[in-house]
PDB file of N, CA and C in Angstrom:
ATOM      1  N   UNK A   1     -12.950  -7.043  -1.362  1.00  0.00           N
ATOM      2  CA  UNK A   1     -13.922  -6.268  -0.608  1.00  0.00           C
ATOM      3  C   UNK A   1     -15.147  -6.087  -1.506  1.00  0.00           C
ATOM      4  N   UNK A   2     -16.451  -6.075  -0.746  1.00  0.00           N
ATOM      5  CA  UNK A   2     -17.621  -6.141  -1.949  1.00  0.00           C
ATOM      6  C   UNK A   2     -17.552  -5.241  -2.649  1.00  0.00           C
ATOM      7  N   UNK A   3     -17.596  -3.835  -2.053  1.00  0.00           N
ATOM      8  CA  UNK A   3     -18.239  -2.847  -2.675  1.00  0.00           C
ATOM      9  C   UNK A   3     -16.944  -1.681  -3.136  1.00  0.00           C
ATOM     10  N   UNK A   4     -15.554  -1.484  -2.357  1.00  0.00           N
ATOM     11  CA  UNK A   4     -14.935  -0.991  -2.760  1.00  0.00           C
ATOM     12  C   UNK A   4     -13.786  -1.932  -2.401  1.00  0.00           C
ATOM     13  N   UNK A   5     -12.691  -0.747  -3.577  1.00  0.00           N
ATOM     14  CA  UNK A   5     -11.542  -1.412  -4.128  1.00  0.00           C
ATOM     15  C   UNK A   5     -10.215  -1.211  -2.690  1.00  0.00           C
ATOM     16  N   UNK A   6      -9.134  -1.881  -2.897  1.00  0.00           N
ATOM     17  CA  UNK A   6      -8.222  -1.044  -1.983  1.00  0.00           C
ATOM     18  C   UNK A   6      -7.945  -0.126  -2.067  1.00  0.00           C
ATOM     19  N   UNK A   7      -7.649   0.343  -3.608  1.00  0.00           N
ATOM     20  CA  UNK A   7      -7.535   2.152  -3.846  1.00  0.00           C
ATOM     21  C   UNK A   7      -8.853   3.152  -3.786  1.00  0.00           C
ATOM     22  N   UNK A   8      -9.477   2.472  -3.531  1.00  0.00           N
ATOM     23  CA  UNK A   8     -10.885   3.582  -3.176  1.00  0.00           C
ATOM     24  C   UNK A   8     -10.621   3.625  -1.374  1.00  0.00           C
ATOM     25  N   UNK A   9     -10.245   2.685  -0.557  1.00  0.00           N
ATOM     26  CA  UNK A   9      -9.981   2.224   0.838  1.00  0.00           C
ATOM     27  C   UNK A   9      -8.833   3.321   1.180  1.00  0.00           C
ATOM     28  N   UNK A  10      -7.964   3.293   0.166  1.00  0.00           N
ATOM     29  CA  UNK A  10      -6.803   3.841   0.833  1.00  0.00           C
ATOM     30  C   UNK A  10      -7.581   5.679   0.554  1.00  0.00           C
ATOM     31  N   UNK A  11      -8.217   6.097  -0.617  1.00  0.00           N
ATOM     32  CA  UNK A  11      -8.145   7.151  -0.751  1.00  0.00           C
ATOM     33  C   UNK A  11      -9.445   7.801   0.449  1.00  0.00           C
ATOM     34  N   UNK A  12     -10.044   7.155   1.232  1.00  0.00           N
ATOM     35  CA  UNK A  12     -10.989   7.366   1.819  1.00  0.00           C
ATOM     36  C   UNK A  12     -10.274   7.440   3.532  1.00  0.00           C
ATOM     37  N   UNK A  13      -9.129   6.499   3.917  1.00  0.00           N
ATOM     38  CA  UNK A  13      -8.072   6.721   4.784  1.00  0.00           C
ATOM     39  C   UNK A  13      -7.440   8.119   4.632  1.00  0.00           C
ATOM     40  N   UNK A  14      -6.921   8.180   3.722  1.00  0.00           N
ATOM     41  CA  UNK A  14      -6.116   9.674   3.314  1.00  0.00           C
ATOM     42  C   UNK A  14      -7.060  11.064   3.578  1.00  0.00           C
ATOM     43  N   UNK A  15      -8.401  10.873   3.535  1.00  0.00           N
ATOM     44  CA  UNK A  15      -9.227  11.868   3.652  1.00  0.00           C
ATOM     45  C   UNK A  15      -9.056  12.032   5.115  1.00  0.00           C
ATOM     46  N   UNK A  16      -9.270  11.010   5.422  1.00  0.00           N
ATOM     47  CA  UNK A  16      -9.591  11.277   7.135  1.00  0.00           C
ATOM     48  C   UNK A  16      -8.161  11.623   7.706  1.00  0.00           C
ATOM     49  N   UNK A  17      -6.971  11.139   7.598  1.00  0.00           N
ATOM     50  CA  UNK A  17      -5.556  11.163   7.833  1.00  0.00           C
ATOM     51  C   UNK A  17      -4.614  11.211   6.569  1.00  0.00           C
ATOM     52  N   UNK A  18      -4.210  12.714   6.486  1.00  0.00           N
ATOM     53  CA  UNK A  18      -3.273  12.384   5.310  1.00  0.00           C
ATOM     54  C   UNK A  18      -1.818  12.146   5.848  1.00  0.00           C
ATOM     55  N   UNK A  19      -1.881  11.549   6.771  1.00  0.00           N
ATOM     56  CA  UNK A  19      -0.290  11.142   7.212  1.00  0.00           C
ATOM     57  C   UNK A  19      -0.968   9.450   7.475  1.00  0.00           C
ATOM     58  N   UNK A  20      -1.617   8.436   7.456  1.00  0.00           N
ATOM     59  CA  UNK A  20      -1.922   7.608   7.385  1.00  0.00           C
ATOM     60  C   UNK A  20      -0.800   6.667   6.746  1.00  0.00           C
ATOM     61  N   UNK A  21      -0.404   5.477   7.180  1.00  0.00           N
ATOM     62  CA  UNK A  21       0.552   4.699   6.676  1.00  0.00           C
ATOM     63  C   UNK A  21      -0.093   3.394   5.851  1.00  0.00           C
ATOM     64  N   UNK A  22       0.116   2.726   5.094  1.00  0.00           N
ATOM     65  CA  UNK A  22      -0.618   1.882   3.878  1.00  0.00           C
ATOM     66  C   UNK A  22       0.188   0.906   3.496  1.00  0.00           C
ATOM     67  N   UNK A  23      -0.046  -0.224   3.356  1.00  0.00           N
ATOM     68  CA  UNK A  23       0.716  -1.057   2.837  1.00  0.00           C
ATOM     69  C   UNK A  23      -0.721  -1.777   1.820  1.00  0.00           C
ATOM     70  N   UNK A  24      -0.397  -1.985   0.593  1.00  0.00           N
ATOM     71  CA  UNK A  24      -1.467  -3.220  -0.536  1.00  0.00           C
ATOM     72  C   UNK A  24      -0.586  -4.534  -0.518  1.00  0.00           C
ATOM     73  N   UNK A  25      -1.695  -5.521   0.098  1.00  0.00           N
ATOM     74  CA  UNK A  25      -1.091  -7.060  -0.272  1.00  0.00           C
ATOM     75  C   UNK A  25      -1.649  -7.650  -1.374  1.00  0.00           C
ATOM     76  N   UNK A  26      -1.025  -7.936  -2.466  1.00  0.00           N
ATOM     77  CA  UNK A  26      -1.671  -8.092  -3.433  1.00  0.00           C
ATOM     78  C   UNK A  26      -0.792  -9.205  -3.964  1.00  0.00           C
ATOM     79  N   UNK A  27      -1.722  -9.728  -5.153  1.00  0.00           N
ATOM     80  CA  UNK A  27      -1.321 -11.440  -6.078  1.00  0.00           C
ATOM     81  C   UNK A  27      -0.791 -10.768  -6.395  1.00  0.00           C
ATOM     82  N   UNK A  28      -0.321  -9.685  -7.630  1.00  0.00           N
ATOM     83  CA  UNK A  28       0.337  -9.223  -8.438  1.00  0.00           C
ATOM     84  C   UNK A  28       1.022  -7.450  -8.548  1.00  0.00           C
ATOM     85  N   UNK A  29       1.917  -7.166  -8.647  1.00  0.00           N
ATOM     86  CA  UNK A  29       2.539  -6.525  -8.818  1.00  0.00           C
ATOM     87  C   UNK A  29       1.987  -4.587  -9.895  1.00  0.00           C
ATOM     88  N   UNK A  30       1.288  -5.694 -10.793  1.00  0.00           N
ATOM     89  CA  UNK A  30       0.503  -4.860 -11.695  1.00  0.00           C
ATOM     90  C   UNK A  30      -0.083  -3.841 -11.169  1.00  0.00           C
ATOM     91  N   UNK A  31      -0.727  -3.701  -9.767  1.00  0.00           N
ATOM     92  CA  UNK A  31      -1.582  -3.116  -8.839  1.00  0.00           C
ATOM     93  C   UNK A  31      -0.846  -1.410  -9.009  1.00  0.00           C
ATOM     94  N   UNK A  32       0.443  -2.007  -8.551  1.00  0.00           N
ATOM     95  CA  UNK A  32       1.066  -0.819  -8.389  1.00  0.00           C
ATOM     96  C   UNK A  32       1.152  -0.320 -10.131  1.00  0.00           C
ATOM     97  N   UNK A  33       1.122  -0.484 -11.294  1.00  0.00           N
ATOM     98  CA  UNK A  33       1.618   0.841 -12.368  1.00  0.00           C
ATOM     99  C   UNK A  33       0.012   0.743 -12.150  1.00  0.00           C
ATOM    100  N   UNK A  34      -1.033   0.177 -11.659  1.00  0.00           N
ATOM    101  CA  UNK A  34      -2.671   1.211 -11.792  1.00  0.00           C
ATOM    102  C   UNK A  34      -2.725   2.505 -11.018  1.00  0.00           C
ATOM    103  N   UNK A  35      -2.336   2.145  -9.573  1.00  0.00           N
ATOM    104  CA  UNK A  35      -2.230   2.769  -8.466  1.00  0.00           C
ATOM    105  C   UNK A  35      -1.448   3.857  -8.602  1.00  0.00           C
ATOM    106  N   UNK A  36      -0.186   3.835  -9.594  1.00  0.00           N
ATOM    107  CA  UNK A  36       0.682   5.321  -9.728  1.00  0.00           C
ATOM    108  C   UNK A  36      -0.273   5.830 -11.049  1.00  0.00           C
ATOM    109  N   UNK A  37      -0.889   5.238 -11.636  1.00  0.00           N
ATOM    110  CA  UNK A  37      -1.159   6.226 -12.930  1.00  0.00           C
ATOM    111  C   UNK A  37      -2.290   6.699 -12.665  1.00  0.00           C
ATOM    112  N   UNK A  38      -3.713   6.286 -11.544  1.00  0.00           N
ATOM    113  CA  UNK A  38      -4.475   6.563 -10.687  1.00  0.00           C
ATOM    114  C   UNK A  38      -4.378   7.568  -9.560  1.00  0.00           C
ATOM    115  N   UNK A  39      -3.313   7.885  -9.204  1.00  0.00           N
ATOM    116  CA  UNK A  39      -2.950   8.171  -8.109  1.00  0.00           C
ATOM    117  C   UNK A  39      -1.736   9.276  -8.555  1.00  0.00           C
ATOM    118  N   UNK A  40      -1.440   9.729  -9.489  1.00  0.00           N
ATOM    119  CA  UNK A  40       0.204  10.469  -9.643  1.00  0.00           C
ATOM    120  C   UNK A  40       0.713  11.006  -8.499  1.00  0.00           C
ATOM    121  N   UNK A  41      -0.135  11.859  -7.629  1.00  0.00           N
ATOM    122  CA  UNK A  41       0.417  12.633  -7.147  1.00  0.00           C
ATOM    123  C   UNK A  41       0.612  12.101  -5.802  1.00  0.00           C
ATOM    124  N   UNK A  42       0.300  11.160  -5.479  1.00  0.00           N
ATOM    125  CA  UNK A  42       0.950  10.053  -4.483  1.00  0.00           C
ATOM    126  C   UNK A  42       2.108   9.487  -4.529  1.00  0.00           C
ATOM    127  N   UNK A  43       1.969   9.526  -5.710  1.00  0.00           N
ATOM    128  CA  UNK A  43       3.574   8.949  -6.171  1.00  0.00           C
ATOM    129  C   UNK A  43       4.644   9.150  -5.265  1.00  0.00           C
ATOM    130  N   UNK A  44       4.260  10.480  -4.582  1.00  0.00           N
ATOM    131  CA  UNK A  44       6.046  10.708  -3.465  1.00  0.00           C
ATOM    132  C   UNK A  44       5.817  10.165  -2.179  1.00  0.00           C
ATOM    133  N   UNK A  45       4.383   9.475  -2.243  1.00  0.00           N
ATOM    134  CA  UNK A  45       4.255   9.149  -0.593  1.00  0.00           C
ATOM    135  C   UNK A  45       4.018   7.600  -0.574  1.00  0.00           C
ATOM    136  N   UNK A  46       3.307   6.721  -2.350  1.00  0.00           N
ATOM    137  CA  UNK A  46       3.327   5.407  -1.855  1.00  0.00           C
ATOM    138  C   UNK A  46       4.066   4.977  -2.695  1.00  0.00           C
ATOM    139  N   UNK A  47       5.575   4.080  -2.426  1.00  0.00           N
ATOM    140  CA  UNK A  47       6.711   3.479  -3.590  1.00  0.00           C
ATOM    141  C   UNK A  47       5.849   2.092  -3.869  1.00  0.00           C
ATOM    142  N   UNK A  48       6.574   1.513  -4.881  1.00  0.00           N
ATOM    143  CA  UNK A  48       6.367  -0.001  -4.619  1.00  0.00           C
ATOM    144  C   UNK A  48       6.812  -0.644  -3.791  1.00  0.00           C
ATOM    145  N   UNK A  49       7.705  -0.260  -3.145  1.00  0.00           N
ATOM    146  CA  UNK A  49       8.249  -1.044  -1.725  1.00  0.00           C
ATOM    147  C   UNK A  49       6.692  -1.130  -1.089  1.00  0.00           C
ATOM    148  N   UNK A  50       5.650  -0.717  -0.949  1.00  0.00           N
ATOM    149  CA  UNK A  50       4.334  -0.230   0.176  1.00  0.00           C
ATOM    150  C   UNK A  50       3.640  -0.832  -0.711  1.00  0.00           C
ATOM    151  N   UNK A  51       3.840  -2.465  -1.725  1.00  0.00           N
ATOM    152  CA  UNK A  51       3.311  -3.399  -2.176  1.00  0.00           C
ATOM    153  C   UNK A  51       3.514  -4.195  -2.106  1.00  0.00           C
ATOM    154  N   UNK A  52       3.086  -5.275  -1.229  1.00  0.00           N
ATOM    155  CA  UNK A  52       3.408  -6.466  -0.822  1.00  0.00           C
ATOM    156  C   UNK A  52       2.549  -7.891  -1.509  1.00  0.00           C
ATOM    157  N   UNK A  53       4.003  -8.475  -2.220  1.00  0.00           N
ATOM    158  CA  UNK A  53       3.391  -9.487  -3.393  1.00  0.00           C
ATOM    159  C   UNK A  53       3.024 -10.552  -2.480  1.00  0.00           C
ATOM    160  N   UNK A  54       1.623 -11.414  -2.699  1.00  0.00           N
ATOM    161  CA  UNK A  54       1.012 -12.640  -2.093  1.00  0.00           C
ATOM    162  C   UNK A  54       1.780 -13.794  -2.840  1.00  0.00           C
ATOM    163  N   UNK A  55       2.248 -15.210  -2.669  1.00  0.00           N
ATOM    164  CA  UNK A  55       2.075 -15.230  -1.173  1.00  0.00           C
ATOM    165  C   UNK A  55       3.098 -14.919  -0.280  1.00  0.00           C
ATOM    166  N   UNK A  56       2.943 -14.965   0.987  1.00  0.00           N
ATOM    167  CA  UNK A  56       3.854 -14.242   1.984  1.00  0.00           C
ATOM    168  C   UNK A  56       3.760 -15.047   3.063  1.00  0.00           C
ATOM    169  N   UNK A  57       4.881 -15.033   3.835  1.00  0.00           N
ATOM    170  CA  UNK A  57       4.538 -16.077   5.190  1.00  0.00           C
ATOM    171  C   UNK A  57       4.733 -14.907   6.183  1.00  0.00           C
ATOM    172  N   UNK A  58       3.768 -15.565   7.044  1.00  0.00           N
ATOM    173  CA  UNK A  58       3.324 -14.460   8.254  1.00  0.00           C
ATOM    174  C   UNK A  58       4.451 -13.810   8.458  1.00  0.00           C
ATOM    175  N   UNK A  59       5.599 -14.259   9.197  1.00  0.00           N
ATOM    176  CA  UNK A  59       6.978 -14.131   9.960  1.00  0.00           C
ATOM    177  C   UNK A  59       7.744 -13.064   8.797  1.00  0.00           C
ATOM    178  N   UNK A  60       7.628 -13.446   7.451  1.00  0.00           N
ATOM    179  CA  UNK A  60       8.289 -12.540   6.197  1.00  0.00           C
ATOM    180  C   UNK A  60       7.366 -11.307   6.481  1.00  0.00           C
ATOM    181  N   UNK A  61       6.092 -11.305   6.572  1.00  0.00           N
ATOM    182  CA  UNK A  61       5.128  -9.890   6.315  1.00  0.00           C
ATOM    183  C   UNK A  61       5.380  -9.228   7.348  1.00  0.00           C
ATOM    184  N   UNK A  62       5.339 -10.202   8.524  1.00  0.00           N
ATOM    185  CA  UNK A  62       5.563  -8.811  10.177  1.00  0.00           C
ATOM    186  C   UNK A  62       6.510  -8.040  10.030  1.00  0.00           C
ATOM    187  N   UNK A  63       7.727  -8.735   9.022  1.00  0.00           N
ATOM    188  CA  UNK A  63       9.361  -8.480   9.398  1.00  0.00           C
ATOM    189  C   UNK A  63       9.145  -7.007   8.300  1.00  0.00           C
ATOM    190  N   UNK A  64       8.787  -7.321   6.662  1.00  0.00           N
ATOM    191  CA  UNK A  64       8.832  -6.305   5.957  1.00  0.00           C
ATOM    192  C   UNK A  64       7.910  -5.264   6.454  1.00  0.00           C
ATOM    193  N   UNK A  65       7.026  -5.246   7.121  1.00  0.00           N
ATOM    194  CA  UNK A  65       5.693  -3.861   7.899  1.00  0.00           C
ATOM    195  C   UNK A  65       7.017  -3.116   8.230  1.00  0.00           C
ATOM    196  N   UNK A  66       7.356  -3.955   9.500  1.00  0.00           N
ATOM    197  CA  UNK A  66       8.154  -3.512  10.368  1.00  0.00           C
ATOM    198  C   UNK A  66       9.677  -2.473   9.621  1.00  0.00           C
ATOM    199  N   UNK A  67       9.975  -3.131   8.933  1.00  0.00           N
ATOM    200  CA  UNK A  67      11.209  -2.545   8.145  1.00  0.00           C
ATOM    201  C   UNK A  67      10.283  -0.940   7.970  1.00  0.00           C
ATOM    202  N   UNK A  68       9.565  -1.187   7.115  1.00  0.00           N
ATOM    203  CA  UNK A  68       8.527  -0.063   6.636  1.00  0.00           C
ATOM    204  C   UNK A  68       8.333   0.690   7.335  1.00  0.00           C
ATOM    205  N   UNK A  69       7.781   0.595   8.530  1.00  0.00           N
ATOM    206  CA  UNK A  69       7.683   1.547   9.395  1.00  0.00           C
ATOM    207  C   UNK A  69       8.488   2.381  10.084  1.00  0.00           C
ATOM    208  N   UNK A  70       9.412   1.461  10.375  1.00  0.00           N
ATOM    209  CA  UNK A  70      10.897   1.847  10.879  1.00  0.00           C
ATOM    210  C   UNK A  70      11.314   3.164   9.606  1.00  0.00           C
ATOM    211  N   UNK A  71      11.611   2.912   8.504  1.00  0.00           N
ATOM    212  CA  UNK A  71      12.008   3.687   7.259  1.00  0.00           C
ATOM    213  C   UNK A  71      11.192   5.158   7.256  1.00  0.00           C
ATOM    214  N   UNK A  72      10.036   4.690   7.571  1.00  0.00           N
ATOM    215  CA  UNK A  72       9.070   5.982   6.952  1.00  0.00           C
ATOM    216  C   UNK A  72       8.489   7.125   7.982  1.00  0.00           C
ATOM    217  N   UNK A  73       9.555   6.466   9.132  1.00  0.00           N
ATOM    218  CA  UNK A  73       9.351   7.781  10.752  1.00  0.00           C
ATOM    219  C   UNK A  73      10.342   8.687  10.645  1.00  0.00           C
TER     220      UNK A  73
END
């Protein structure tokens, strides 16, 4: 994204809805220890499960959302 990051995206979602649901698709994994040490006190609301490593095939990503969502109602 040009101008902001996903964790600036997500924290600007959370303003408007703090029950908002989130998933990061990301190359690497790393995202997430920025995102918890950025973020601590999120920590109880986004796991690493709610990081989804690239690449991914469509049919795998619908299926894990879906798991996700299912889990977190």
């Amino acid at each position: 994204m040009p101008r902001i990051d996903g964790f600036q995206l997500y924290d600007k979602l959370r303003q408007k809805d703090p029950k908002v649901k989130v998933c990061f698709l990301t190359a690497s994994e790393m995202y997430y220890e920025e995102f918890r040490d950025k973020h601590s006190d999120w920590g109880k609301i986004i796991d690493q499960e709610h990081f989804i490593q690239k690449p991914i095939k469509n049919k795998d990503l619908i299926k894990r959302i879906k798991l996700l969502l299912l889990k977190n109602n």
